[in-house]
C-alpha atoms as a PDB file:
ATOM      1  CA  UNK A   1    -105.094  75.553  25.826  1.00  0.00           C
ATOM      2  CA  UNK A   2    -107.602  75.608  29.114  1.00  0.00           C
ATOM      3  CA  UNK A   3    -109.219  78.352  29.392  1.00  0.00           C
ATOM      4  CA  UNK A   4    -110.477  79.234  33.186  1.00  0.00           C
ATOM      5  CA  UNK A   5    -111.815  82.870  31.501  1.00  0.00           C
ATOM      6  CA  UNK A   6    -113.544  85.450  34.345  1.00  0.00           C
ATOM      7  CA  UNK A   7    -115.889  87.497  32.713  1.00  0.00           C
ATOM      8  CA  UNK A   8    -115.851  90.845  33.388  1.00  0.00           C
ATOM      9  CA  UNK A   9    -112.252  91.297  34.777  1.00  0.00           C
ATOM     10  CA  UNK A  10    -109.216  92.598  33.727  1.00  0.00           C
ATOM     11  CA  UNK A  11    -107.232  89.428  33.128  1.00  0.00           C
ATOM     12  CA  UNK A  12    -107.674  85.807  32.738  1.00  0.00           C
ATOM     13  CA  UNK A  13    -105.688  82.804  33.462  1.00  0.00           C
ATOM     14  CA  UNK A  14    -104.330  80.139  31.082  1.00  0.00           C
ATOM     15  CA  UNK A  15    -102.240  77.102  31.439  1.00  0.00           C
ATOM     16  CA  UNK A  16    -100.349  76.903  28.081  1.00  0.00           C
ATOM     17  CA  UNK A  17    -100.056  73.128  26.551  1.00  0.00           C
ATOM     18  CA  UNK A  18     -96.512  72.070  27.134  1.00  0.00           C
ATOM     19  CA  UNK A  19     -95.787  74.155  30.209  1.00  0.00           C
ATOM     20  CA  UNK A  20     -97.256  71.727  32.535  1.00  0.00           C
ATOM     21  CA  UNK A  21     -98.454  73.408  35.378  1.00  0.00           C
ATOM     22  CA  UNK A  22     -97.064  76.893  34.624  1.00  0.00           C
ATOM     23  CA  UNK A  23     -99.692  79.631  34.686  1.00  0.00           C
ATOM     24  CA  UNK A  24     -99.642  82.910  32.659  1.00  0.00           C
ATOM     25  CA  UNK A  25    -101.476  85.710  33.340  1.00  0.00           C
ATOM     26  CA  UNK A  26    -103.226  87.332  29.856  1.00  0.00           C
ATOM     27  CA  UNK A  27    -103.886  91.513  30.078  1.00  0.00           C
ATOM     28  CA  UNK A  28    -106.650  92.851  27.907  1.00  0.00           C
ATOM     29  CA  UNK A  29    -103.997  92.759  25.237  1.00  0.00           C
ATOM     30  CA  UNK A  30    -102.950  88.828  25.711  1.00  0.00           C
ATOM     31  CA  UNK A  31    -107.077  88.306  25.768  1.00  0.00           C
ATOM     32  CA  UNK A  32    -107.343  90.561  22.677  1.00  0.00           C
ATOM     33  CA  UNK A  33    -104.527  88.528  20.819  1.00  0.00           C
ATOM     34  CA  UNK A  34    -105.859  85.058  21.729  1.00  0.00           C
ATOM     35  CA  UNK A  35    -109.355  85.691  20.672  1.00  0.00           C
ATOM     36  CA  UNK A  36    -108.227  87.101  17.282  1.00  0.00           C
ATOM     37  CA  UNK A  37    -105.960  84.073  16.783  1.00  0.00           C
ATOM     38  CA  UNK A  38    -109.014  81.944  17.496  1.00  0.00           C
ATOM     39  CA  UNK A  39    -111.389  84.005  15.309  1.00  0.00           C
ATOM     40  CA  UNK A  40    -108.924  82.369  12.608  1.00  0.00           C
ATOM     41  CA  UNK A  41    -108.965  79.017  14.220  1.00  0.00           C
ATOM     42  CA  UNK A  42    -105.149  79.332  15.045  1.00  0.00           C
ATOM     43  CA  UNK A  43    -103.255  77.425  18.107  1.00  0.00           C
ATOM     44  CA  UNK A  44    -102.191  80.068  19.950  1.00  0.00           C
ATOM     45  CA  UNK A  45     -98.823  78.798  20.661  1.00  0.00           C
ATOM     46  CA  UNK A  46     -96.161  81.031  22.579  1.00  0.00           C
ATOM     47  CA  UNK A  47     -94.639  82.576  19.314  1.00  0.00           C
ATOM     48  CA  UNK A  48     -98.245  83.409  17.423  1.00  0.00           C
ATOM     49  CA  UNK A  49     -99.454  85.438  20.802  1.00  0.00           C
ATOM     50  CA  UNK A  50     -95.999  87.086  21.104  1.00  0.00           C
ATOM     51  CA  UNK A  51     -96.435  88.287  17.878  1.00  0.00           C
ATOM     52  CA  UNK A  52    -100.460  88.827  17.468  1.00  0.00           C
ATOM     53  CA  UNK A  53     -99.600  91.186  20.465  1.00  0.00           C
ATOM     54  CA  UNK A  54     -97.784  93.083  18.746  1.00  0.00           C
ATOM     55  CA  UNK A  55     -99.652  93.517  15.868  1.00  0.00           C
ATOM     56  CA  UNK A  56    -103.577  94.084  18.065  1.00  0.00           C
ATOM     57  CA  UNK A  57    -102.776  93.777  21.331  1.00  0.00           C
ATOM     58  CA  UNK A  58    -103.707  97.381  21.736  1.00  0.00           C
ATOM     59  CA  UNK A  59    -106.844  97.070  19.128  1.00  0.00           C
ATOM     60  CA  UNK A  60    -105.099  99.275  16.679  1.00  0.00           C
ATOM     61  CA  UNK A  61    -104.821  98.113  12.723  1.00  0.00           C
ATOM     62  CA  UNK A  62    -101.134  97.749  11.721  1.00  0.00           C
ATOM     63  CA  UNK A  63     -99.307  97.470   8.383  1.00  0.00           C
ATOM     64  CA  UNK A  64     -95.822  95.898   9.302  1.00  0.00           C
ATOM     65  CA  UNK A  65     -93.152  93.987   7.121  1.00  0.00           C
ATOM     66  CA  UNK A  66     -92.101  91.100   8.650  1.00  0.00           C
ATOM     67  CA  UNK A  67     -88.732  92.798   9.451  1.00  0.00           C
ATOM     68  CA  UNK A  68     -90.449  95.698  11.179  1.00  0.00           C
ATOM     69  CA  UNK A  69     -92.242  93.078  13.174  1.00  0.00           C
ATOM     70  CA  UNK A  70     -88.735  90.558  13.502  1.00  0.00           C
ATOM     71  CA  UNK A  71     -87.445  94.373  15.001  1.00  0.00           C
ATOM     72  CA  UNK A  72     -90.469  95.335  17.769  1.00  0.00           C
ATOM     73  CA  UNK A  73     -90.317  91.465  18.550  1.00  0.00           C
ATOM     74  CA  UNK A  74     -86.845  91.366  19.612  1.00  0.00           C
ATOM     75  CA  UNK A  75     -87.032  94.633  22.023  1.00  0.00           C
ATOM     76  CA  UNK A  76     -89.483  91.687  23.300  1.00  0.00           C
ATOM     77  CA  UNK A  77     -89.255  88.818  25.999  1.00  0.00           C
ATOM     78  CA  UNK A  78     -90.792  86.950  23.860  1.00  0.00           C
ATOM     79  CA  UNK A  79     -88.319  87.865  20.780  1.00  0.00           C
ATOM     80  CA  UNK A  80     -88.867  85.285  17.957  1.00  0.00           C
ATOM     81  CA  UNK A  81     -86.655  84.753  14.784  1.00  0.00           C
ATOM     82  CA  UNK A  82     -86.763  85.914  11.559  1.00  0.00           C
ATOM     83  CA  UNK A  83     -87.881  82.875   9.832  1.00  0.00           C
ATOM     84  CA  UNK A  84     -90.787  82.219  12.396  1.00  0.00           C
ATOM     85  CA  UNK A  85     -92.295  85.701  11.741  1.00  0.00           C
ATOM     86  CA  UNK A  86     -92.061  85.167   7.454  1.00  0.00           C
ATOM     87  CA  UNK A  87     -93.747  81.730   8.494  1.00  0.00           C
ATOM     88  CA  UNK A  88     -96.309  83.359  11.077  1.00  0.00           C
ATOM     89  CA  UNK A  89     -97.447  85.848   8.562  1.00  0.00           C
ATOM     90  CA  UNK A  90     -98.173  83.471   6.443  1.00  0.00           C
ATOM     91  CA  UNK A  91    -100.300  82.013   8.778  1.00  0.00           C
ATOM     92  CA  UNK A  92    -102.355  84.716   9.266  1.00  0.00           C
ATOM     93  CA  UNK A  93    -102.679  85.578   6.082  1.00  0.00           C
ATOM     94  CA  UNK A  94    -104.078  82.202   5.075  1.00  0.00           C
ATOM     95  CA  UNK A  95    -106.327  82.134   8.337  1.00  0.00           C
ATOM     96  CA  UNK A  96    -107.881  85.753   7.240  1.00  0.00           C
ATOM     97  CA  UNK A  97    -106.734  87.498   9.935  1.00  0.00           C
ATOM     98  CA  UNK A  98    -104.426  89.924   8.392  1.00  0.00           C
ATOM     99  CA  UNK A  99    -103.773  90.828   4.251  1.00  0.00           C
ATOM    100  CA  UNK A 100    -100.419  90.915   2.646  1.00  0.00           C
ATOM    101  CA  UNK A 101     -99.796  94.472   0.044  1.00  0.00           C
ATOM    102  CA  UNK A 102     -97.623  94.113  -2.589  1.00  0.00           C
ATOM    103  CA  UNK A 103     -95.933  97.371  -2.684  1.00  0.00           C
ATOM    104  CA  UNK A 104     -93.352  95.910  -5.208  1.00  0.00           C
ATOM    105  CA  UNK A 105     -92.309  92.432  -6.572  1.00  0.00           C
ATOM    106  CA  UNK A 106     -89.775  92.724  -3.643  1.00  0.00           C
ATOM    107  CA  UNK A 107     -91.819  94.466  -0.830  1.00  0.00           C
ATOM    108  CA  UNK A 108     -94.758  93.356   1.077  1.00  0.00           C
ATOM    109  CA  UNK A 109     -96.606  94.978   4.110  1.00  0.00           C
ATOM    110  CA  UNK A 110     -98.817  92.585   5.967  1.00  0.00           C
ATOM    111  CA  UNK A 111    -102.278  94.965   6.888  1.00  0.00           C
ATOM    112  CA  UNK A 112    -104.325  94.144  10.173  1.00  0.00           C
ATOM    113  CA  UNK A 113    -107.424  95.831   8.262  1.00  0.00           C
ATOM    114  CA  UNK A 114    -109.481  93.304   6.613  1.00  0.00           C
ATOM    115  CA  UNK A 115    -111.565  95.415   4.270  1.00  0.00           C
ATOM    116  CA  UNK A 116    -111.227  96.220   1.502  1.00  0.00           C
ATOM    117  CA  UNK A 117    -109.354 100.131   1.273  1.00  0.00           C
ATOM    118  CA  UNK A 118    -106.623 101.766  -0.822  1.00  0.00           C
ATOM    119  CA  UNK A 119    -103.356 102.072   0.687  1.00  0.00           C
ATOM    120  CA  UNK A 120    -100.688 105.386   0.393  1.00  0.00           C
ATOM    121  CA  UNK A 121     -97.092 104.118  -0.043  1.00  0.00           C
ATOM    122  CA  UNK A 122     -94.933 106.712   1.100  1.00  0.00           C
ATOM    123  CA  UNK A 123     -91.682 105.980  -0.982  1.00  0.00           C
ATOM    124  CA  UNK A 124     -89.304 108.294   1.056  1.00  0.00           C
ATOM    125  CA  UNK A 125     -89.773 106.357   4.467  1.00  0.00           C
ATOM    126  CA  UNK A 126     -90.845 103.170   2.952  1.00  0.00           C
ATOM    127  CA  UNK A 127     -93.760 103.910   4.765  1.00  0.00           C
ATOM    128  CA  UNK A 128     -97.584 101.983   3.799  1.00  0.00           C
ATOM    129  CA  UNK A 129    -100.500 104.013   5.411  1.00  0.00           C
ATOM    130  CA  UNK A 130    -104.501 103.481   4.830  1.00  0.00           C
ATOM    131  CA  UNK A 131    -106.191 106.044   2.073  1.00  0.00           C
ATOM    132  CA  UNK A 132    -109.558 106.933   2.492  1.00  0.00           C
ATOM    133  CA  UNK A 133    -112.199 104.611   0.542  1.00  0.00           C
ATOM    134  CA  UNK A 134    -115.064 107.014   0.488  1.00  0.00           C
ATOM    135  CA  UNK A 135    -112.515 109.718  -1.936  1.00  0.00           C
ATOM    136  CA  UNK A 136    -111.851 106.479  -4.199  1.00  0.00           C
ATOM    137  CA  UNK A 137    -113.702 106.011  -7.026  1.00  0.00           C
ATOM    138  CA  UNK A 138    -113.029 103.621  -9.765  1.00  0.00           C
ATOM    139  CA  UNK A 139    -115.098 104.365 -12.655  1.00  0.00           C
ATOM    140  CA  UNK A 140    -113.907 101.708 -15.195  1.00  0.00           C
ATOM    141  CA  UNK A 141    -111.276  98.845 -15.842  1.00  0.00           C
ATOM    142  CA  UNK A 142    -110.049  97.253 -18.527  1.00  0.00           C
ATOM    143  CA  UNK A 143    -111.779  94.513 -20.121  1.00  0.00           C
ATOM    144  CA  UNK A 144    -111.049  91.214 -18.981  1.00  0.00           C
ATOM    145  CA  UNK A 145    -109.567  87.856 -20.918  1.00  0.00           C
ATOM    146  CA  UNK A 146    -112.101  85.587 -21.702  1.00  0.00           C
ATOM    147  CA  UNK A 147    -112.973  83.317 -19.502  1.00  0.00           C
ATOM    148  CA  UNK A 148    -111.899  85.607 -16.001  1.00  0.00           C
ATOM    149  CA  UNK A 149    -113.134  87.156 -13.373  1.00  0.00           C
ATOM    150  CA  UNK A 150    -112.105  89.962 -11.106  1.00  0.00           C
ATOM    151  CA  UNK A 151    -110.917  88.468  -7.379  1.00  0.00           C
ATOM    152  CA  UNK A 152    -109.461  91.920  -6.233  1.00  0.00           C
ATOM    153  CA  UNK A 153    -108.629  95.207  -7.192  1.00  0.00           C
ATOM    154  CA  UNK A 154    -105.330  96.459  -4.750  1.00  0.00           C
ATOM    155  CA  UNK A 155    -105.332 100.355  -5.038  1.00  0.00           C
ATOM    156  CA  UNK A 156    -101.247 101.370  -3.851  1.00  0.00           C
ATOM    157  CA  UNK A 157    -100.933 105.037  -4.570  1.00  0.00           C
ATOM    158  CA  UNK A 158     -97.174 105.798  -4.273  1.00  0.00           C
ATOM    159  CA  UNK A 159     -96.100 109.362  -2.785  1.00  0.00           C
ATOM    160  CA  UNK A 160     -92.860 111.051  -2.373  1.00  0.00           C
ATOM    161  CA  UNK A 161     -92.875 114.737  -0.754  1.00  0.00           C
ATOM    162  CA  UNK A 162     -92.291 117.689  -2.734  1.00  0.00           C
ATOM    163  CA  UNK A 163     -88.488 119.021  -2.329  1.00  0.00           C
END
């Protein structure tokens, strides 16, 4: 991708590779998406922007499961199938850009927000939102198997509203 970038302006202009000589116009929210994609040394290809818009095009953290994402895609020019946002994920999962949460052994959000923070699962709407981290305290854990260390400690506190 060529970037002819103008400082200080609303937009710049790219020519995308493989769309000889067709120009897009990028809005603070194309720019947004393209520099996160390159803070994780991802090709921004047509698909990838699509769906990095979607998730922080508007500099907001997300938590999305690849079928809520599939969904806002498709209501989309730029829609993109099912299979390409599972693989896409992936991708920015493995290029630190965004976290997978296991809420389950059959239900994963994919979180925008790279530190580390306990999440509320909200089992009634199927619903993952961020907890505080400064009302978390952990004060102990278990002791460990010989010969491991701790890589991460995921806090999921599952609600369900009072009847």
């Amino acid at each position: 991708m060529h970037a002819f970038g103008l400082k200080n302006t609303f937009a710049a202009l790219y020519i995308e590779e493989g769309i000889k000589g067709e120009w897009h116009m990028l809005d603070h929210a194309g720019q947004r998406s393209t520099d996160w994609l390159a803070k994780g040394g991802l090709r921004p290809t047509r698909q990838r922007v699509a769906l990095a818009r979607l998730l922080v095009g508007d500099g907001e953290n997300r938590h999305v499961t690849a079928e809520s994402l599939f969904a806002a895609s498709s209501e989309t020019s730029e829609g993109v199938s099912l299979a390409t946002v599972y693989n896409t994920l992936r991708a920015f999962c493995d290029a630190g850009l965004m976290q997978e949460v296991v809420v389950d052994g059959s239900k994963s959000y994919f979180d925008t927000r790279m530190d580390d923070h306990p999440h509320f699962y909200w089992e009634d709407s199927a619903e993952l939102t961020d907890a505080r981290s400064d009302q978390l305290e952990i004060t102990r854990l278990p002791d460990l198997p010989p010969g491991t260390e701790i890589s991460k400690v995921d806090v999921v506190i599952r609600l369900r509203r009072r009847a």
